[in-house]
PDB file of N, CA and C in Angstrom:
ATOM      1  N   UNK A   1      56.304  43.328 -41.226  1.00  0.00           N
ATOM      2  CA  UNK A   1      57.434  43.959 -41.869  1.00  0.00           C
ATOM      3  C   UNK A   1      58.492  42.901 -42.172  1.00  0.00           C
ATOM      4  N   UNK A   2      58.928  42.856 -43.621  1.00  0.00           N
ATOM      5  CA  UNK A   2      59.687  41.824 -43.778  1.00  0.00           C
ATOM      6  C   UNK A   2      61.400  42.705 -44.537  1.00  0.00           C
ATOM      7  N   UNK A   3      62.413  42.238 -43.559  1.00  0.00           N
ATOM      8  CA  UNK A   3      63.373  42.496 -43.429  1.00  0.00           C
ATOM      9  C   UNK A   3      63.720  42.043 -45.346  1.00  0.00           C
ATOM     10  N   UNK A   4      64.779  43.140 -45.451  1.00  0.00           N
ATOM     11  CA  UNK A   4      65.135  42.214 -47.185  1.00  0.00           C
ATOM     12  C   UNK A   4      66.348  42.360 -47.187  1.00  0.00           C
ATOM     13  N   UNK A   5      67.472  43.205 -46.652  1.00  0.00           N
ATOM     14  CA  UNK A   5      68.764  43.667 -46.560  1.00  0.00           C
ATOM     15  C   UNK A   5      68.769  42.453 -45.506  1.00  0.00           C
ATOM     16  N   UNK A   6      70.353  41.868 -45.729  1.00  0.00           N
ATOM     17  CA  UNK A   6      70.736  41.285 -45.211  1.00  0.00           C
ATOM     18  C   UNK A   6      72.709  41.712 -44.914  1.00  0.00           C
ATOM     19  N   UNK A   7      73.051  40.500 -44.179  1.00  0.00           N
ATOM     20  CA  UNK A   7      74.282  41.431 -43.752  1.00  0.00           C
ATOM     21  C   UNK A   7      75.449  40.701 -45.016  1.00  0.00           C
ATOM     22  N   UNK A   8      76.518  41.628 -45.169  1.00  0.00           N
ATOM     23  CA  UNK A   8      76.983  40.846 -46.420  1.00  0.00           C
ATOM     24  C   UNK A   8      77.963  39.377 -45.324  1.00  0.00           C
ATOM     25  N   UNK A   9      77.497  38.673 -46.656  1.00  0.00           N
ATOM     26  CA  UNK A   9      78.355  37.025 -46.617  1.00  0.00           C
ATOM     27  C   UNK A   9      77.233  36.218 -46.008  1.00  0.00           C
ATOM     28  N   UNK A  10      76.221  36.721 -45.579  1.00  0.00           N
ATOM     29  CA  UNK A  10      74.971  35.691 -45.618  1.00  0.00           C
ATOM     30  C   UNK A  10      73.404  36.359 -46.422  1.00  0.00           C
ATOM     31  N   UNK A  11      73.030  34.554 -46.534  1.00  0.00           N
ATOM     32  CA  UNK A  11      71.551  34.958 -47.076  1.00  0.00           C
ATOM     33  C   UNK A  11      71.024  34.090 -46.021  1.00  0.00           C
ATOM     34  N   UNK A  12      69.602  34.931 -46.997  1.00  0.00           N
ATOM     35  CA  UNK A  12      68.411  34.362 -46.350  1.00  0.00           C
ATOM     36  C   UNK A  12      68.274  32.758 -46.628  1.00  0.00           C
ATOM     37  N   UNK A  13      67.409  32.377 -46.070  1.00  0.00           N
ATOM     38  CA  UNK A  13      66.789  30.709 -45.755  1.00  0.00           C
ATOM     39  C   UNK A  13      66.989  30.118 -47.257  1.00  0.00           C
ATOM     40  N   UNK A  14      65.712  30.889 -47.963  1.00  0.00           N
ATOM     41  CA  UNK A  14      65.460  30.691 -49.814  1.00  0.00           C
ATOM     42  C   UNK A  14      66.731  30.677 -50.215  1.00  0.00           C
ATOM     43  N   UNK A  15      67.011  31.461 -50.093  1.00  0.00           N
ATOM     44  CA  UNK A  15      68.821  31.726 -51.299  1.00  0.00           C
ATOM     45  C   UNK A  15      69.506  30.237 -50.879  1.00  0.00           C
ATOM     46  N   UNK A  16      69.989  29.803 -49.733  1.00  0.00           N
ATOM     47  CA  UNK A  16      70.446  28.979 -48.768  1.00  0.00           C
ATOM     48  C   UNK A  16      69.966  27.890 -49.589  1.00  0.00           C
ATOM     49  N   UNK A  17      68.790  27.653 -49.526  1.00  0.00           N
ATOM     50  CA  UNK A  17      68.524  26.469 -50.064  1.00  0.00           C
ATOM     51  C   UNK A  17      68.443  25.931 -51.257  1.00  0.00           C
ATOM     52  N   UNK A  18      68.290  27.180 -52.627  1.00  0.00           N
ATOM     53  CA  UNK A  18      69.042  27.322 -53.534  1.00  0.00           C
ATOM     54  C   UNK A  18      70.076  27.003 -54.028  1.00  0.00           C
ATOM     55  N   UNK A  19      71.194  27.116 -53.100  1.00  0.00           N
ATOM     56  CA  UNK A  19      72.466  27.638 -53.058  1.00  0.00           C
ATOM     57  C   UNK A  19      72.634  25.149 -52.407  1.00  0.00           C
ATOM     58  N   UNK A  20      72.019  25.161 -52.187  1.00  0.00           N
ATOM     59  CA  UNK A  20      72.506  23.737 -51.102  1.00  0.00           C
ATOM     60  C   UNK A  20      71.397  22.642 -52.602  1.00  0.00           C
ATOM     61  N   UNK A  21      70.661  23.042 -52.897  1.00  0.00           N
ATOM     62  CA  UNK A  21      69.721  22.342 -53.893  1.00  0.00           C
ATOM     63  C   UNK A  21      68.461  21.642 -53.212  1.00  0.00           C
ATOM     64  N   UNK A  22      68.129  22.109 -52.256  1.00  0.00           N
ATOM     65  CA  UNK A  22      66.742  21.773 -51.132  1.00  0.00           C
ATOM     66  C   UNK A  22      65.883  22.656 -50.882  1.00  0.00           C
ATOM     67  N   UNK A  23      64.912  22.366 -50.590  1.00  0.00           N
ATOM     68  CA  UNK A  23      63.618  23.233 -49.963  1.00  0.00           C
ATOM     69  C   UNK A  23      63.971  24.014 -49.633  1.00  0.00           C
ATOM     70  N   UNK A  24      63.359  25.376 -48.795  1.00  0.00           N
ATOM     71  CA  UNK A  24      63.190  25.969 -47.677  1.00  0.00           C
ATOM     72  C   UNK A  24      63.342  25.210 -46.661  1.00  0.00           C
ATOM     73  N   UNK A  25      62.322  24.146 -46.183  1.00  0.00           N
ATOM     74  CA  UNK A  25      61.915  23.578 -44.980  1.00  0.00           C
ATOM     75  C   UNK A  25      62.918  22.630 -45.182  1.00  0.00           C
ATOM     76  N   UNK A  26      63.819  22.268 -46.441  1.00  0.00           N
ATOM     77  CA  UNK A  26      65.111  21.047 -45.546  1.00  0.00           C
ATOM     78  C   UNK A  26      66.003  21.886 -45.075  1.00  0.00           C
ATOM     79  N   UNK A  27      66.434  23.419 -44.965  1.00  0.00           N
ATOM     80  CA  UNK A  27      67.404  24.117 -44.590  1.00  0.00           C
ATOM     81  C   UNK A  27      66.848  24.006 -43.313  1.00  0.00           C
ATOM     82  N   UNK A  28      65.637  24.717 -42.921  1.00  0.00           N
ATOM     83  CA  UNK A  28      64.702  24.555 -41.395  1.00  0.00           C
ATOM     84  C   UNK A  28      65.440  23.311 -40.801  1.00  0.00           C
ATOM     85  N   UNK A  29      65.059  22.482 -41.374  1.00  0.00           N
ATOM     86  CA  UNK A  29      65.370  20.976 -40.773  1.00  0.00           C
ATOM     87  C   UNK A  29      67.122  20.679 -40.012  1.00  0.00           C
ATOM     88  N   UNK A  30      67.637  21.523 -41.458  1.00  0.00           N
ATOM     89  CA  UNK A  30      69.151  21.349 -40.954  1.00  0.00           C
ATOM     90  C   UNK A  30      69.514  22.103 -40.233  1.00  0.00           C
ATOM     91  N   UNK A  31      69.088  23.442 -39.917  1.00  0.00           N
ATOM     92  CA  UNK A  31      69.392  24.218 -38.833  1.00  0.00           C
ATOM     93  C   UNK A  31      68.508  23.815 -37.629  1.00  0.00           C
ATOM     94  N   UNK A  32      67.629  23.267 -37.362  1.00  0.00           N
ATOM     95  CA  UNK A  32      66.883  22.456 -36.390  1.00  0.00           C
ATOM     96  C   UNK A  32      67.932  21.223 -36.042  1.00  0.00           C
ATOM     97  N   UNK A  33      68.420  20.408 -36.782  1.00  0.00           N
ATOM     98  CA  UNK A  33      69.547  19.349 -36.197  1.00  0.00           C
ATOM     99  C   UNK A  33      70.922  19.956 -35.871  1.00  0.00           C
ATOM    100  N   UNK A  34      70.818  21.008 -36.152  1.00  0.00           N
ATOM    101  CA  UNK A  34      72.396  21.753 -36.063  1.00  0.00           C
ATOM    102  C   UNK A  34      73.232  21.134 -36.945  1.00  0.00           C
ATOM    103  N   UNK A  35      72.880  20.827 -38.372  1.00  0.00           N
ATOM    104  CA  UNK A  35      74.048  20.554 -39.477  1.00  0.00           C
ATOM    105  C   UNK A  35      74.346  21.639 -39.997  1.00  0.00           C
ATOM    106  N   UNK A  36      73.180  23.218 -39.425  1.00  0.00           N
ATOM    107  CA  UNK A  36      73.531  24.396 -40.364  1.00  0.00           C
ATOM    108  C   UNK A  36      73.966  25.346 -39.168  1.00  0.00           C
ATOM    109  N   UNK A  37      74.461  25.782 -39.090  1.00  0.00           N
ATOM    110  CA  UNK A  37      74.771  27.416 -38.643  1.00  0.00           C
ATOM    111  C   UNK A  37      73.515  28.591 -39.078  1.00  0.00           C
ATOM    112  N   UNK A  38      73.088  29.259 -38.149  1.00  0.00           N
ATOM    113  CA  UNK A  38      72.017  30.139 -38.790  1.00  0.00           C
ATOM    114  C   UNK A  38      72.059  31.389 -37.740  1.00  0.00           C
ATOM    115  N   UNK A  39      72.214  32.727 -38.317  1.00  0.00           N
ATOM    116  CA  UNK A  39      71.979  33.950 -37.635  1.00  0.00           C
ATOM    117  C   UNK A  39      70.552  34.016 -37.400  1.00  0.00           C
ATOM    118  N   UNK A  40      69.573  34.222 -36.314  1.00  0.00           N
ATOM    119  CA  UNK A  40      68.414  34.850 -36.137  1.00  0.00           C
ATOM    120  C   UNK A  40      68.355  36.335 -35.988  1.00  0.00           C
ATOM    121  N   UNK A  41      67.917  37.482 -36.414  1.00  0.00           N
ATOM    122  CA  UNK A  41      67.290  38.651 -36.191  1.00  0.00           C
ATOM    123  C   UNK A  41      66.267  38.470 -36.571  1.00  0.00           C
ATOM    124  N   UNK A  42      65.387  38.722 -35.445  1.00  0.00           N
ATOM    125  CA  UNK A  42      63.398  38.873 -35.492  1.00  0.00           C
ATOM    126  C   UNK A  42      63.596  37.725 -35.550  1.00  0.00           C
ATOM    127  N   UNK A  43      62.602  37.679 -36.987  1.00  0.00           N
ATOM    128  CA  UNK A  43      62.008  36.405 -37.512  1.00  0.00           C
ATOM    129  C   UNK A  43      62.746  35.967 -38.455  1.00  0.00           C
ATOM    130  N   UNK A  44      63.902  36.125 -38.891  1.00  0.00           N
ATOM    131  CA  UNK A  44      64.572  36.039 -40.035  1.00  0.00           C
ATOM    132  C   UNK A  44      65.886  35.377 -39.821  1.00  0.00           C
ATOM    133  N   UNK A  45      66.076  34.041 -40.445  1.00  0.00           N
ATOM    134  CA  UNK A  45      66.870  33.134 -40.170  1.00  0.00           C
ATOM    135  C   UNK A  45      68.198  33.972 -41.490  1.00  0.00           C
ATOM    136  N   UNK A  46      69.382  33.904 -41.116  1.00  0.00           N
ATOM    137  CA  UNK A  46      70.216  34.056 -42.326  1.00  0.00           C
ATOM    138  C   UNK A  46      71.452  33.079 -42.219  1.00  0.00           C
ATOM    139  N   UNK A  47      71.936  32.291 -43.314  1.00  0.00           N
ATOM    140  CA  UNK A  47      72.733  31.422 -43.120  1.00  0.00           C
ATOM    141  C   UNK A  47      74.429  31.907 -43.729  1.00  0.00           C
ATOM    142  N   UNK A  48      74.788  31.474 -43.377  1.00  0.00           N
ATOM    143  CA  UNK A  48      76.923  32.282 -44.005  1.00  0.00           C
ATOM    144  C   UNK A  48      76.388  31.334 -45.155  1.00  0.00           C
ATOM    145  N   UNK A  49      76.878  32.576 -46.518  1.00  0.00           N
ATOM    146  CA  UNK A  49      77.394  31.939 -47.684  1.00  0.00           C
ATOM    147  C   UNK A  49      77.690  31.163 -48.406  1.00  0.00           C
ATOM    148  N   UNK A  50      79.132  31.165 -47.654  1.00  0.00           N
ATOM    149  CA  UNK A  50      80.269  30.265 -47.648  1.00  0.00           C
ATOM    150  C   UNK A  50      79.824  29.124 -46.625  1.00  0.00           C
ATOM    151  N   UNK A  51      79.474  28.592 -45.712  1.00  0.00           N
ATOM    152  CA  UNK A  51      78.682  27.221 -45.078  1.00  0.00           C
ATOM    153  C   UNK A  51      77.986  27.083 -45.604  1.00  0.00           C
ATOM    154  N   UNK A  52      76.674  27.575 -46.753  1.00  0.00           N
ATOM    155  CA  UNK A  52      75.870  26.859 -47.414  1.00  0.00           C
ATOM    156  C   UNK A  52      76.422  26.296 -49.173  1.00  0.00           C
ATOM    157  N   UNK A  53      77.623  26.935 -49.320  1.00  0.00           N
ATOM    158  CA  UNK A  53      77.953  26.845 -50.414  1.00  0.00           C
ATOM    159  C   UNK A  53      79.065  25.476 -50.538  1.00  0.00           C
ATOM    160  N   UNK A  54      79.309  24.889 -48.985  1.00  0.00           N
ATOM    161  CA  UNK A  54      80.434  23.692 -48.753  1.00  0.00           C
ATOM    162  C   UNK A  54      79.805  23.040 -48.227  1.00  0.00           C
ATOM    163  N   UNK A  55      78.187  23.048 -48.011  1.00  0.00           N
ATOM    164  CA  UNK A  55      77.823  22.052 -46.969  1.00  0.00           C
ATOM    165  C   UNK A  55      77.213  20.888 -47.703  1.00  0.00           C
ATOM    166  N   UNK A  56      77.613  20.003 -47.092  1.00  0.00           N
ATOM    167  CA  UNK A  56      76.812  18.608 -47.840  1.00  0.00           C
ATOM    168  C   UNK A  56      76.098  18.261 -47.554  1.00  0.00           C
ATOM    169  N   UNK A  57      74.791  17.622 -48.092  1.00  0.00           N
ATOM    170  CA  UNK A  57      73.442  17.115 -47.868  1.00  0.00           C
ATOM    171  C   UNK A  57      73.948  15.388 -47.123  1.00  0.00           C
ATOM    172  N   UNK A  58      73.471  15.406 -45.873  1.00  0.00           N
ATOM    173  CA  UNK A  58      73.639  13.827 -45.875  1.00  0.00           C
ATOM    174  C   UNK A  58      72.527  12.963 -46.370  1.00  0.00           C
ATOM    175  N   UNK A  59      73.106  11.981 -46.399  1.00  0.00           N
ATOM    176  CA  UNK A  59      72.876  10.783 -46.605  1.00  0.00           C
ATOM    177  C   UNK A  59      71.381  10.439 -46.464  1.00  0.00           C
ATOM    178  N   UNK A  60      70.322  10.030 -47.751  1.00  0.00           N
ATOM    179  CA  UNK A  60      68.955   9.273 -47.378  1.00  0.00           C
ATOM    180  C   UNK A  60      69.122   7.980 -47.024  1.00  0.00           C
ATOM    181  N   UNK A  61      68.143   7.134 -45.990  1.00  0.00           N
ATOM    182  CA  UNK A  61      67.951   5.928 -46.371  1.00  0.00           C
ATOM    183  C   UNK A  61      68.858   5.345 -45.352  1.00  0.00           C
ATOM    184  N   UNK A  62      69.213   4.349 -45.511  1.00  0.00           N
ATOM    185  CA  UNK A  62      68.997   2.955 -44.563  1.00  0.00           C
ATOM    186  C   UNK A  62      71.048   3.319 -44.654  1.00  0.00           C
ATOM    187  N   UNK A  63      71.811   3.020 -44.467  1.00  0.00           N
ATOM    188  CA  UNK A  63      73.430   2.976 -44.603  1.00  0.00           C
ATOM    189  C   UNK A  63      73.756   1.433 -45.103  1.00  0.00           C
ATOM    190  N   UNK A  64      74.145   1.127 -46.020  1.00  0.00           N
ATOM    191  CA  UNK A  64      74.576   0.361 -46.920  1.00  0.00           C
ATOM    192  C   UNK A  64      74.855  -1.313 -46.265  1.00  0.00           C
ATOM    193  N   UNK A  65      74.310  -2.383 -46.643  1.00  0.00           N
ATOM    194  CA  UNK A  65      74.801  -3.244 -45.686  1.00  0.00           C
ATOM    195  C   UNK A  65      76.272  -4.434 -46.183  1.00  0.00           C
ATOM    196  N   UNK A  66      77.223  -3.787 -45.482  1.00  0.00           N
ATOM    197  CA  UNK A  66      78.448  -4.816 -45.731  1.00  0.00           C
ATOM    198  C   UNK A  66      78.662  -6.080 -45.191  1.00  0.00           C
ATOM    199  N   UNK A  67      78.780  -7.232 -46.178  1.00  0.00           N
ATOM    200  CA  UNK A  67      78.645  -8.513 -46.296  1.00  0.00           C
ATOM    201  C   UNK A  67      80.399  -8.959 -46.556  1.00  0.00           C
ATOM    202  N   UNK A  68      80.907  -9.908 -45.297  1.00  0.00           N
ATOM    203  CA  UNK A  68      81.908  -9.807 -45.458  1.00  0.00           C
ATOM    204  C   UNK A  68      82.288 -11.227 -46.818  1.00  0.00           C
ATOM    205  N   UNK A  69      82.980 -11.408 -47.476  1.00  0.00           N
ATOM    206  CA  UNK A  69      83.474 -12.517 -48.188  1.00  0.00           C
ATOM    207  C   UNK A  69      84.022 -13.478 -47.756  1.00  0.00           C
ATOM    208  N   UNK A  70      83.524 -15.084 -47.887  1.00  0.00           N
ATOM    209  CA  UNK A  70      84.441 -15.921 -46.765  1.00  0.00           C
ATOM    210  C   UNK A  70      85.401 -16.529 -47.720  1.00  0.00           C
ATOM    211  N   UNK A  71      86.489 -16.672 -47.276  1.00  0.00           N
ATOM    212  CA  UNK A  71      87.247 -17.193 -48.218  1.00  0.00           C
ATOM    213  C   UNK A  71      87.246 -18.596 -48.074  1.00  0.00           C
ATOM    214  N   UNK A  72      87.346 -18.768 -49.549  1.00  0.00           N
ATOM    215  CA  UNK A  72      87.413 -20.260 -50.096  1.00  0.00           C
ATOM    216  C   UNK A  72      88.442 -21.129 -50.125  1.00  0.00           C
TER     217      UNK A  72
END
Protein backbone atom coordinates (compact mmCIF):
# COMPACT_ATOMS: atom_id res chain seq x y z
CA UNK A 1 0.00 0.00 0.00
CA UNK A 2 1.50 3.13 -1.11
CA UNK A 3 0.64 6.22 0.85
CA UNK A 4 -0.02 9.34 -1.81
CA UNK A 5 -1.58 12.15 0.50
CA UNK A 6 0.87 13.78 2.14
CA UNK A 7 0.77 16.39 4.96
CA UNK A 8 0.56 19.98 3.61
CA UNK A 9 4.14 21.90 3.39
CA UNK A 10 5.91 18.65 2.65
CA UNK A 11 6.58 16.25 -0.21
CA UNK A 12 7.55 13.22 -0.97
CA UNK A 13 11.36 12.09 -1.70
CA UNK A 14 10.62 12.49 -5.89
CA UNK A 15 9.04 15.96 -5.65
CA UNK A 16 12.13 16.86 -3.15
CA UNK A 17 14.45 16.03 -5.52
CA UNK A 18 12.84 17.73 -8.26
CA UNK A 19 12.37 20.60 -6.35
CA UNK A 20 16.58 20.47 -5.22
CA UNK A 21 17.56 19.27 -9.11
CA UNK A 22 18.93 15.58 -7.98
CA UNK A 23 18.00 12.06 -8.00
CA UNK A 24 15.85 10.34 -5.70
CA UNK A 25 18.85 8.49 -4.21
CA UNK A 26 20.95 12.01 -3.78
CA UNK A 27 17.99 13.22 -1.47
CA UNK A 28 18.45 9.45 0.32
CA UNK A 29 22.01 10.37 0.58
CA UNK A 30 21.32 13.80 2.06
CA UNK A 31 18.96 12.73 4.52
CA UNK A 32 21.39 9.77 5.37
CA UNK A 33 24.25 12.60 6.15
CA UNK A 34 21.72 14.74 7.85
CA UNK A 35 22.03 17.78 5.30
CA UNK A 36 18.14 17.05 4.91
CA UNK A 37 15.47 17.02 7.46
CA UNK A 38 13.00 14.16 6.61
CA UNK A 39 9.53 13.07 8.25
CA UNK A 40 9.25 9.11 8.24
CA UNK A 41 5.62 7.51 8.34
CA UNK A 42 5.85 3.68 7.37
CA UNK A 43 7.93 3.61 4.58
CA UNK A 44 7.56 6.98 3.34
CA UNK A 45 10.18 9.57 3.71
CA UNK A 46 8.57 13.31 3.34
CA UNK A 47 10.77 16.31 3.25
CA UNK A 48 9.43 20.32 4.35
CA UNK A 49 8.94 22.25 1.21
CA UNK A 50 10.36 25.11 2.17
CA UNK A 51 13.99 23.13 3.31
CA UNK A 52 14.06 21.57 -0.01
CA UNK A 53 13.28 24.64 -1.82
CA UNK A 54 16.52 26.73 0.19
CA UNK A 55 18.69 23.92 0.42
CA UNK A 56 21.94 23.89 -1.34
CA UNK A 57 23.65 21.09 -3.01
CA UNK A 58 27.26 20.99 -1.68
CA UNK A 59 30.13 21.07 -3.14
CA UNK A 60 31.73 18.07 -5.72
CA UNK A 61 35.28 17.29 -5.78
CA UNK A 62 38.48 17.99 -4.21
CA UNK A 63 38.11 22.01 -2.39
CA UNK A 64 40.08 24.38 -4.40
CA UNK A 65 43.84 24.66 -3.79
CA UNK A 66 45.08 28.23 -2.56
CA UNK A 67 48.55 29.21 -3.58
CA UNK A 68 49.73 32.04 -1.68
CA UNK A 69 51.67 34.96 -3.90
CA UNK A 70 55.22 35.81 -2.77
CA UNK A 71 55.93 39.12 -3.10
CA UNK A 72 58.51 40.50 -5.21
Amino acid sequence: MTIKATIPGYVRLERAAEIIGVDPATVWRYIDEELLDALKIGNTHLVKESDAKKFKRPRLGRPPIHTEKQAS
